[in-house]
N, C-alpha and C. Protein backbone atom coordinates (compact mmCIF):
# COMPACT_ATOMS: atom_id res chain seq x y z
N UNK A 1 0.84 -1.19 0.00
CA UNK A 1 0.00 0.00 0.00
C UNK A 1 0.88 1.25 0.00
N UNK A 2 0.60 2.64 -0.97
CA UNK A 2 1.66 3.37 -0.93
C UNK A 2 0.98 4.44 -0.16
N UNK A 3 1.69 5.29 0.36
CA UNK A 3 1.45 6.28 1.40
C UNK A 3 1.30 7.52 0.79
N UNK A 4 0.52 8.33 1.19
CA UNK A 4 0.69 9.79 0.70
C UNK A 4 2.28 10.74 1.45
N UNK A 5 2.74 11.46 0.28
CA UNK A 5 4.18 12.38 0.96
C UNK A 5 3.48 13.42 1.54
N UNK A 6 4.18 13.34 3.32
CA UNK A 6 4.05 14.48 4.30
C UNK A 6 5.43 15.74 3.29
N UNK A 7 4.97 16.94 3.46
CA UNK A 7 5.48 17.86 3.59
C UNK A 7 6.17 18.66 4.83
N UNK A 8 5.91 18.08 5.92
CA UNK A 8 6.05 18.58 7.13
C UNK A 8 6.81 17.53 7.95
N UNK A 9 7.85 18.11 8.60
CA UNK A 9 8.29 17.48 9.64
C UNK A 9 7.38 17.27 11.16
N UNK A 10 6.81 15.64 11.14
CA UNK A 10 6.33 15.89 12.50
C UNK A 10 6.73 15.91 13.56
N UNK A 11 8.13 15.99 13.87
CA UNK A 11 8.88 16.26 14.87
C UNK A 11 8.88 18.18 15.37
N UNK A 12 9.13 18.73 14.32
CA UNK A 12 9.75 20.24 14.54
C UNK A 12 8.80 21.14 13.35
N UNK A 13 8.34 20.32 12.59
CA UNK A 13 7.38 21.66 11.77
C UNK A 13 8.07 21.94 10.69
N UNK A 14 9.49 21.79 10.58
CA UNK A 14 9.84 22.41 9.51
C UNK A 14 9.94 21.90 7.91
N UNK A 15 10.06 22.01 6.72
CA UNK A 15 9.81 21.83 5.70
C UNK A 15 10.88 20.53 6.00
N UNK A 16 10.13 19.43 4.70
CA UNK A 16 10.64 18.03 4.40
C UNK A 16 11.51 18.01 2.82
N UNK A 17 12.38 17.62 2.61
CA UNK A 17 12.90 17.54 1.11
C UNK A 17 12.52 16.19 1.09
N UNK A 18 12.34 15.34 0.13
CA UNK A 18 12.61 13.93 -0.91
C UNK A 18 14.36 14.17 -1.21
N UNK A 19 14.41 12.72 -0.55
CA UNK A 19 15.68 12.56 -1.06
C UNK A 19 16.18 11.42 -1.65
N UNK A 20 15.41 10.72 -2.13
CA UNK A 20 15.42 9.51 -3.50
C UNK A 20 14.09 9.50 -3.73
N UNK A 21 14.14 8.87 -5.23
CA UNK A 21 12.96 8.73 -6.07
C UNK A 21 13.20 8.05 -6.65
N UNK A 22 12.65 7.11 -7.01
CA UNK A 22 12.32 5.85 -7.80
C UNK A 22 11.24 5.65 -8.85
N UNK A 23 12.44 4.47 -9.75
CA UNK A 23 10.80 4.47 -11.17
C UNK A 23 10.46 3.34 -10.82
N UNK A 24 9.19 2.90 -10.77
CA UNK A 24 8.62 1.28 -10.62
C UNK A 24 8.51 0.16 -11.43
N UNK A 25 8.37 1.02 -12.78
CA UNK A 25 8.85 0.30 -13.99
C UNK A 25 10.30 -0.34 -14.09
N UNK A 26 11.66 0.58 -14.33
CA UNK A 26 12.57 0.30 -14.93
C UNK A 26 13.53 0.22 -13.40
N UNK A 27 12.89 0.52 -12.18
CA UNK A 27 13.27 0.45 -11.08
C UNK A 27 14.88 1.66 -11.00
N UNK A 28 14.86 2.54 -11.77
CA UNK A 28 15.50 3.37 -11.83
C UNK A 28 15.41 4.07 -10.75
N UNK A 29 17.06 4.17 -9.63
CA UNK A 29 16.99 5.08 -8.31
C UNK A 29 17.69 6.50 -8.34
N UNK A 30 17.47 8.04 -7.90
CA UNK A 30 18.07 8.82 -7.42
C UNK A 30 18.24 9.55 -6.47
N UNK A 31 19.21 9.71 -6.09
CA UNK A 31 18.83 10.26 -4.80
C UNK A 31 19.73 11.86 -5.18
N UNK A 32 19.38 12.54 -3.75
CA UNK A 32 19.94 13.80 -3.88
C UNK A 32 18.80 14.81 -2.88
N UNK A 33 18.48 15.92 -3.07
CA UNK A 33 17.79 16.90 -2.21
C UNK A 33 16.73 17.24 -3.00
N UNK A 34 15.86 17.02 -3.14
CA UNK A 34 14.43 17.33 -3.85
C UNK A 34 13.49 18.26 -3.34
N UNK A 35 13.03 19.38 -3.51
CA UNK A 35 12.04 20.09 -2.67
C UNK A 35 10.46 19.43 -3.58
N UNK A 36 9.96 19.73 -2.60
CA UNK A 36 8.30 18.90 -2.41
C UNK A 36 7.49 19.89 -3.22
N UNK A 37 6.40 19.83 -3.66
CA UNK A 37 6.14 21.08 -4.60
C UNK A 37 5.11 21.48 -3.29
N UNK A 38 4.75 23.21 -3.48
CA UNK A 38 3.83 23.95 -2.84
C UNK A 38 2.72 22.92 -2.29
N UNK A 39 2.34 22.46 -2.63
CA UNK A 39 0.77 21.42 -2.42
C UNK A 39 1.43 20.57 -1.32
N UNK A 40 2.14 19.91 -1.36
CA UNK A 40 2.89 19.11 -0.37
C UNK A 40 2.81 19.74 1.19
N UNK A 41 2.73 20.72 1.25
CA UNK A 41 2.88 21.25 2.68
C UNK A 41 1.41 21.35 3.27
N UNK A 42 0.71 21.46 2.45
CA UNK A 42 -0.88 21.52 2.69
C UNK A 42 -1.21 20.14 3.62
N UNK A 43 -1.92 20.67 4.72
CA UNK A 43 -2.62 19.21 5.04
C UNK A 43 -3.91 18.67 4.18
N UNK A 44 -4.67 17.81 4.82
CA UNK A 44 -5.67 17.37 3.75
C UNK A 44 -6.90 18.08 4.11
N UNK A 45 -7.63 19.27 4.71
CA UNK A 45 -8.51 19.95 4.92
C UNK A 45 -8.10 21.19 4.01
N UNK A 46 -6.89 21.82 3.86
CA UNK A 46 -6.85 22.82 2.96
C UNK A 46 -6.34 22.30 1.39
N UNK A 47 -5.78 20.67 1.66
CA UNK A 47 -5.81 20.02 -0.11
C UNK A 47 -7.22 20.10 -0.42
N UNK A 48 -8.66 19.71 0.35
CA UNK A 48 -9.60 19.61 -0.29
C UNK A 48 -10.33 21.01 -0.39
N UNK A 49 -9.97 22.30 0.45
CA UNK A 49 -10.27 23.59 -0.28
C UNK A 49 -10.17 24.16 -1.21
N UNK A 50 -8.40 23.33 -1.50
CA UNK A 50 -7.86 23.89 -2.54
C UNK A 50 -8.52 23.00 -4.38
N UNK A 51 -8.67 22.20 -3.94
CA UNK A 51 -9.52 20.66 -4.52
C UNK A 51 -11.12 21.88 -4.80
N UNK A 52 -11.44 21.84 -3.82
CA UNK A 52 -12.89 22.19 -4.19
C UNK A 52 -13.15 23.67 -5.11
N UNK A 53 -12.34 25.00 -4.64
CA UNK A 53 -11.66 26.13 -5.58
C UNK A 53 -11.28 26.14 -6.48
N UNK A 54 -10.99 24.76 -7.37
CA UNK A 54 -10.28 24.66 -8.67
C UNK A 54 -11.72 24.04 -9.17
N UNK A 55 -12.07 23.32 -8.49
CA UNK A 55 -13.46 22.79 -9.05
C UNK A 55 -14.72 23.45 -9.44
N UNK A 56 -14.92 24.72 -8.71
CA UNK A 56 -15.87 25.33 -8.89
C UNK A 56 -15.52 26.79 -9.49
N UNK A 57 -14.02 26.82 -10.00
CA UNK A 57 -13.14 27.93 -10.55
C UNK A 57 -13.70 28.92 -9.77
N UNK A 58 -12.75 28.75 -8.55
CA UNK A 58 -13.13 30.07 -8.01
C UNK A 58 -13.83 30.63 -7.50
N UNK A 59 -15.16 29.74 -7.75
CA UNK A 59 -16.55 30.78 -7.08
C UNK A 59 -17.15 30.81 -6.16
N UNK A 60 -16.81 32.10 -5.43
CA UNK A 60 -16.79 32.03 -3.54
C UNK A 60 -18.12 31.35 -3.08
N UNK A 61 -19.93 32.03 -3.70
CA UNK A 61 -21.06 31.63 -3.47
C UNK A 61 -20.81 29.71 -3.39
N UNK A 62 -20.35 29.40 -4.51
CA UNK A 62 -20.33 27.98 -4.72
C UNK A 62 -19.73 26.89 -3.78
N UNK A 63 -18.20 27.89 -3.16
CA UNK A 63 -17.57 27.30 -2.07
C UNK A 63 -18.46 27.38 -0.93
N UNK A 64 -19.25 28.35 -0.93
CA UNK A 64 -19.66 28.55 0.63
C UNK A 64 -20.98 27.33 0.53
N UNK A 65 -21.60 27.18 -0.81
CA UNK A 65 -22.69 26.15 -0.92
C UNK A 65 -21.90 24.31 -0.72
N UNK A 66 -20.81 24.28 -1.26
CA UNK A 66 -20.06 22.85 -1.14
C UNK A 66 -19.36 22.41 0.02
N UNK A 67 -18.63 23.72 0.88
CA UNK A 67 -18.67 23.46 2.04
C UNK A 67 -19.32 23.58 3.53
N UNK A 68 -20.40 23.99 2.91
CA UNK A 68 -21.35 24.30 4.55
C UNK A 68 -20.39 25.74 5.45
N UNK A 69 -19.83 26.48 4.75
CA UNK A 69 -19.27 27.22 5.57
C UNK A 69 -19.64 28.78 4.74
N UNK A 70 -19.33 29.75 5.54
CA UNK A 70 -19.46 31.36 5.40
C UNK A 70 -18.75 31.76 4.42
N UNK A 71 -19.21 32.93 3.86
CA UNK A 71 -18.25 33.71 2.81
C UNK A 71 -16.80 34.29 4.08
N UNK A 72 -16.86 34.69 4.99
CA UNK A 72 -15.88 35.33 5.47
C UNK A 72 -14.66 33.96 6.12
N UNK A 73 -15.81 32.80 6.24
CA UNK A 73 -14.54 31.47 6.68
C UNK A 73 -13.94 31.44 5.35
N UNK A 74 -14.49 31.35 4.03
CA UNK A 74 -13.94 31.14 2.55
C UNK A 74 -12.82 31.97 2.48
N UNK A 75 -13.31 32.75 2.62
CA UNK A 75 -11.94 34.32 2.67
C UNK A 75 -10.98 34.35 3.60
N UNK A 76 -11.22 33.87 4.54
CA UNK A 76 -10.29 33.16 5.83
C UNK A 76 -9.24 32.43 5.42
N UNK A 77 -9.94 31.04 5.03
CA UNK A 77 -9.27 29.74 4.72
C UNK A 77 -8.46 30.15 3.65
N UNK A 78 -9.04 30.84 2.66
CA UNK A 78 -8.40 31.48 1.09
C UNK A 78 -7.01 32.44 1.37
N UNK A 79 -6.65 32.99 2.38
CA UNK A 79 -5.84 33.45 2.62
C UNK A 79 -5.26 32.52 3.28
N UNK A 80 -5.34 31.83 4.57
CA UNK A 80 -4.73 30.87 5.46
C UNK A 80 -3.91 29.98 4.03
N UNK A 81 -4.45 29.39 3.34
CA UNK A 81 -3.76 28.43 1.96
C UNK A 81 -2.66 29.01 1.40
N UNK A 82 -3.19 30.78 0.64
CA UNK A 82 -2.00 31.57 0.16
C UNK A 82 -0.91 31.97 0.88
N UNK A 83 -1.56 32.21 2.05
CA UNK A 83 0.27 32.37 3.02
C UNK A 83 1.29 31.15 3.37
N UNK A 84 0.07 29.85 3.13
CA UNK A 84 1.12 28.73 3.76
C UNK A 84 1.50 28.48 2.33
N UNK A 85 1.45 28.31 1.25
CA UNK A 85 2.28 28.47 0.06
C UNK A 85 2.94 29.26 -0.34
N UNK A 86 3.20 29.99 0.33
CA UNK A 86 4.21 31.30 0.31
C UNK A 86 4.37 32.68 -0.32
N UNK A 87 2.88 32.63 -0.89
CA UNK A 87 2.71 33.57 -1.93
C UNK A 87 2.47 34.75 -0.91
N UNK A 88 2.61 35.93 -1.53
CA UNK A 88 1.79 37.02 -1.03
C UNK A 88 0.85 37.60 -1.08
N UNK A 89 0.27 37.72 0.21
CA UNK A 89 -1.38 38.46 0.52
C UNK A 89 -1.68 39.51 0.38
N UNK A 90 -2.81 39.97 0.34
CA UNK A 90 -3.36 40.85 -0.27
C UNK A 90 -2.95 41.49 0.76
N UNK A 91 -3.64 41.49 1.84
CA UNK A 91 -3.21 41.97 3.03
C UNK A 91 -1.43 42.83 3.03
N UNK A 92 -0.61 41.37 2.94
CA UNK A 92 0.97 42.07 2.99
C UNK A 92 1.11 43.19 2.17
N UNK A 93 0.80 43.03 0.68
CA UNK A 93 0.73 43.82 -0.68
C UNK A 93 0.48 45.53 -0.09
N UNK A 94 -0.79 45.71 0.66
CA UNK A 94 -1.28 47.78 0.82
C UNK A 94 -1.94 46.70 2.47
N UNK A 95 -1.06 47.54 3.37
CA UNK A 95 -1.63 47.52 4.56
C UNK A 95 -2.86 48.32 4.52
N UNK A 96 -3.80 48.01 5.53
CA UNK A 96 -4.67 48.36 5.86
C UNK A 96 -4.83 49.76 7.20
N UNK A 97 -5.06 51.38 6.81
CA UNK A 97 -4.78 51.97 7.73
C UNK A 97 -6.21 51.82 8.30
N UNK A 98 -5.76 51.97 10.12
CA UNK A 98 -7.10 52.01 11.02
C UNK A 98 -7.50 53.05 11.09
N UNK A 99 -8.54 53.28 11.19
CA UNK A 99 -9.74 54.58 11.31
C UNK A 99 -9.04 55.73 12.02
N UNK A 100 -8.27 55.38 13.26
CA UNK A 100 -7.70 56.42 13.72
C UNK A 100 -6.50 57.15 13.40
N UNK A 101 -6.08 56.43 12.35
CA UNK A 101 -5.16 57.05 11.59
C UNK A 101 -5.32 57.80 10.60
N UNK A 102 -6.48 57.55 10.01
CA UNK A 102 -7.05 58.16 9.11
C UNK A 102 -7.51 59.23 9.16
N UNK A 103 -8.49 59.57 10.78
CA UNK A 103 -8.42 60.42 11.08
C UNK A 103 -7.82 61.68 11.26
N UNK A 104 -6.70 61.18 11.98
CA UNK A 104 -5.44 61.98 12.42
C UNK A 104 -5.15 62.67 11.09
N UNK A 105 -4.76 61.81 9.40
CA UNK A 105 -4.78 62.90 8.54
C UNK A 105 -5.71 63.72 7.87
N UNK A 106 -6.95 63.35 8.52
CA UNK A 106 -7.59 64.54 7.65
C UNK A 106 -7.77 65.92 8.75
N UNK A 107 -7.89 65.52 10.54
CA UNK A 107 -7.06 66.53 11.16
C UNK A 107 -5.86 67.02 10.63
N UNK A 108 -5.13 66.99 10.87
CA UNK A 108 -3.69 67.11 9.92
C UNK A 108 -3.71 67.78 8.42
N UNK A 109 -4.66 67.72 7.92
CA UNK A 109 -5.19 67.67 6.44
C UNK A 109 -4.02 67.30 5.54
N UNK A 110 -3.52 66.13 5.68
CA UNK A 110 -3.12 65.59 4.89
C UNK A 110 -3.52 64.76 3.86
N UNK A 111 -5.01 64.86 4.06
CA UNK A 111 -5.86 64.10 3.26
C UNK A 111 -7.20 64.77 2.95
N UNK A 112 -7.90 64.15 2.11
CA UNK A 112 -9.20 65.07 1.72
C UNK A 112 -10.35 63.98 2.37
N UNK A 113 -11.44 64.49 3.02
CA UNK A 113 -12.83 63.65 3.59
C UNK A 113 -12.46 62.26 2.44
N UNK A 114 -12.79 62.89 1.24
CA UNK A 114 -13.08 62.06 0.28
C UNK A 114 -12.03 60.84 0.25
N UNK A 115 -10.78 61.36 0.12
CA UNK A 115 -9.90 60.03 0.41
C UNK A 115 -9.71 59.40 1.38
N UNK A 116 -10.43 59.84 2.30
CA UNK A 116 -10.46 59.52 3.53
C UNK A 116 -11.66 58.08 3.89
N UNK A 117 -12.86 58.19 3.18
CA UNK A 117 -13.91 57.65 2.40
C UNK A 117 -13.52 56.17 1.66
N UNK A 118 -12.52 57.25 0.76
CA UNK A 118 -12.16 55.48 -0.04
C UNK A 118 -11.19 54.78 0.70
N UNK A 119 -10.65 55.42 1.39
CA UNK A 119 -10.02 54.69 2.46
C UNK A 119 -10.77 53.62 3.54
N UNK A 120 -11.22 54.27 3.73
CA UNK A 120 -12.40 53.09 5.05
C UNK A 120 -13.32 52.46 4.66
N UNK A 121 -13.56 52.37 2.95
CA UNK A 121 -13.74 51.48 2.46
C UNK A 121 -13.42 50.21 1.95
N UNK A 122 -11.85 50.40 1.72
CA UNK A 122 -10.72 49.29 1.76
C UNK A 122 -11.31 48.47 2.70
């Protein structure tokens, strides 16, 4: 029976390489340092998010109908996936300023109401 490849060290957490691979056919061996592809690190609750998002291309209403869960858990989990694959978030990309900062520049008038508006709409 063959096993599915952990990505994760369950000792310490930290990332796993492959370090032989084999053909079953021609029984051809190599070894050496292999990195695991992105998907590999996923456990199997965010493989089948990621499973179900490709399936329904994308479409948040559809995720929230296939998994019994919220638009804001979708958007949750949807980020939780992109950071553990290493990509960057929307989030990291334009921080988010808090209201009271925002404030402060249109006291300040470093800013206009109005941009101030599309701001706290972000």
């Amino acid at each position: 029976m063959r096993k599915e490849v952990i990505g994760t060290c369950p000792v310490c957490q930290n990332s796993l390489l492959a370090t032989r691979l084999s053909c079953n056919v021609c029984h051809t061996e190599i070894t050496g340092e292999f990195e695991l592809s992105r998907f590999s690190y996923l456990n199997k609750e965010e493989l089948n998010f990621i499973e179900t998002f490709i399936r329904v291309y994308g479409n948040i209403k559809e995720m929230e109908k296939e998994l019994d869960i919220s638009y804001p858990t979708v958007k949750k989990m949807l980020e939780q996936v992109v950071t553990k694959m290493g990509f960057e978030t929307r989030d990291s990309k334009e921080p988010n300023p808090n209201t009271e900062d925002i404030l402060t520049k249109i006291k300040n008038k470093e800013i206009s109401v109005n941009e101030a508006l599309t701001l706290l709409k972000k």
